[in-house]
Protein backbone atom coordinates (compact mmCIF):
# COMPACT_ATOMS: atom_id res chain seq x y z
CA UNK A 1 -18.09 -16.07 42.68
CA UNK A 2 -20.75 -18.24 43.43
CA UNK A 3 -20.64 -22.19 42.45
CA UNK A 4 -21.21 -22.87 38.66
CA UNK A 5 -20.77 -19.55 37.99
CA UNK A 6 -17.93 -18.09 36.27
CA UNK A 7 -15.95 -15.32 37.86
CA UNK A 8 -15.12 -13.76 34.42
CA UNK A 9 -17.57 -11.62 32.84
CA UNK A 10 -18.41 -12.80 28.87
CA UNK A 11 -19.59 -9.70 26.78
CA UNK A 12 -22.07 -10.35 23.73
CA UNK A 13 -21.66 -8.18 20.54
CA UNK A 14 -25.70 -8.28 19.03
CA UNK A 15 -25.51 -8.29 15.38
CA UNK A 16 -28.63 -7.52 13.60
CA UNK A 17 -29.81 -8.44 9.65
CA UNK A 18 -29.67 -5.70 6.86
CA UNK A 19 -30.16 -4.65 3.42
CA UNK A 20 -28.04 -2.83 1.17
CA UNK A 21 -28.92 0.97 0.90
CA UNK A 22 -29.79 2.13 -2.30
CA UNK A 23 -26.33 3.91 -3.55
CA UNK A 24 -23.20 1.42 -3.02
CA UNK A 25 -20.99 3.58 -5.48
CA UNK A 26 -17.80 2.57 -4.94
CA UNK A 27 -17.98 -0.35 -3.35
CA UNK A 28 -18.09 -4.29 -5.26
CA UNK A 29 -20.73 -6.24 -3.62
CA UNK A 30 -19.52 -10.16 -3.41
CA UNK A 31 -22.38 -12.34 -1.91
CA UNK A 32 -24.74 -9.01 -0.24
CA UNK A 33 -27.14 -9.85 -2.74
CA UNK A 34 -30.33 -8.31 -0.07
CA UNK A 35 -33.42 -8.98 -2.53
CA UNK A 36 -35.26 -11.91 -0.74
CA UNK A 37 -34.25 -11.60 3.00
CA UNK A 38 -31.49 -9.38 5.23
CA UNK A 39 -28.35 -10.72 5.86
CA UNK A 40 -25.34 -10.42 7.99
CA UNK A 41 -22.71 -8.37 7.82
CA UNK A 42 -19.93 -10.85 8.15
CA UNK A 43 -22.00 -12.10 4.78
CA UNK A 44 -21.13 -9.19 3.01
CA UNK A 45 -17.38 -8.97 1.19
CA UNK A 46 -16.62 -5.56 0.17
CA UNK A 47 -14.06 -4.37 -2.56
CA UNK A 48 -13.38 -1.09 -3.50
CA UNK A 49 -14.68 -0.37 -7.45
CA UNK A 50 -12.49 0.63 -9.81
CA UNK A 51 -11.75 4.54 -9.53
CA UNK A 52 -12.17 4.10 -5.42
CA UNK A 53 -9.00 3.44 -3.29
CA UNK A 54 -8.81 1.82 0.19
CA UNK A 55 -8.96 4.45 3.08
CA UNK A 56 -9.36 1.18 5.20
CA UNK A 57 -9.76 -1.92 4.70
CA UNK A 58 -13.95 -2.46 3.50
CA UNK A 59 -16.87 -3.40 5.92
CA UNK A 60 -20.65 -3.27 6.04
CA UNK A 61 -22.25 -2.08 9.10
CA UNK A 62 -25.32 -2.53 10.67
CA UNK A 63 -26.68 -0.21 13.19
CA UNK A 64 -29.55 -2.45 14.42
CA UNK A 65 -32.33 -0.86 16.13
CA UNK A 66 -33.98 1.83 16.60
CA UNK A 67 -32.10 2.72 13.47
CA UNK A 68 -33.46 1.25 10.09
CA UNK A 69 -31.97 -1.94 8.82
CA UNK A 70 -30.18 -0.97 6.04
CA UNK A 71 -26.38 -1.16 5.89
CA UNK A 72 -23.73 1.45 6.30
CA UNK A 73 -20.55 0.99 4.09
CA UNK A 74 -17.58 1.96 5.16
CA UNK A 75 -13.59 2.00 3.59
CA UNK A 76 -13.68 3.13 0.22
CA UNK A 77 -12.87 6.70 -1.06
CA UNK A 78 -12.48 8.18 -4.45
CA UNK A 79 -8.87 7.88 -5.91
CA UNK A 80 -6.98 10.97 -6.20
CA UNK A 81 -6.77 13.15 -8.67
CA UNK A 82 -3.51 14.94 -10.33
CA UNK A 83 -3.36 18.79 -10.60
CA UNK A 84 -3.29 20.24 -13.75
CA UNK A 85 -0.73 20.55 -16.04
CA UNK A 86 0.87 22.91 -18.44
CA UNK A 87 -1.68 25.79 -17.03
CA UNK A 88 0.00 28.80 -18.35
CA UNK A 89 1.99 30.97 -16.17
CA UNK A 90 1.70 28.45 -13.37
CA UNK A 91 4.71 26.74 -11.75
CA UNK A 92 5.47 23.23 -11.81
CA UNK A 93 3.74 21.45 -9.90
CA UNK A 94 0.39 23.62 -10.66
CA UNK A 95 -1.19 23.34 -7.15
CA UNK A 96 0.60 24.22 -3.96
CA UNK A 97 -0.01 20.75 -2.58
CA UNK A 98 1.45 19.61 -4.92
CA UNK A 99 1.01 16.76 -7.85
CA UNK A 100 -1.56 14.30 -6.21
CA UNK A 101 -5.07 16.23 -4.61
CA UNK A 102 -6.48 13.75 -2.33
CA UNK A 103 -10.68 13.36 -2.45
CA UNK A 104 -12.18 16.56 -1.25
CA UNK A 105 -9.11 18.61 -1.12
CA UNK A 106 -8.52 21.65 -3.10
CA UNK A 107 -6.12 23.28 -5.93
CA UNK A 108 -4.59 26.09 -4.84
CA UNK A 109 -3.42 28.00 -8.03
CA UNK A 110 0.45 28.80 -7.61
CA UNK A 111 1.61 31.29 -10.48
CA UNK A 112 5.16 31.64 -11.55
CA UNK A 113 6.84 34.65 -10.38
């Protein structure tokens, strides 16, 4: 290494301003508020709204350029839903899965025998 210089590299992270995009469903905004200038990321708390569970914990991302400053939310999923019940001639649970579906999943019918 030469004099003055350090022998350990230092990495930079760039972190760029945003907005918020026009649909945040499912997320609570606490201080992204994006109507008179961009902020930071680390400016923006995220919560999951009610009816939205945790898949991780919430961020905001920004992708900086080329890509368009507007932020990309990330953590927050629809809470599952329960399958059906009483469904005549199914069995108990209704879906094979069982009780809970998780968001995007399916109900596969499962009929008494």
């Amino acid at each position: 290494a030469q004099r003055g210089m350090p022998s350990a590299m230092r990495l930079l992270t760039l972190q760029w301003p945003c907005v918020l995009p026009g649909d945040t469903s499912g997320y609570k905004l606490t201080n992204c508020e994006t109507f008179e200038m961009p902020i930071m990321a680390q400016d923006c708390q995220l919560t999951c709204d009610a009816g939205y569970v945790e898949a991780f914990p919430p961020f905001a991302r920004c992708p900086g350029p080329p890509n368009e400053p507007v932020f990309e939310l990330h953590g927050c999923e629809p809470e599952p839903c329960l399958a059906p019940h009483g469904v005549l001639n199914a069995q108990e649970p209704s879906c094979e899965g069982g009780w809970e579906l998780q968001y995007g999943s399916y109900c596969k019918a499962s009929c008494r025998e």
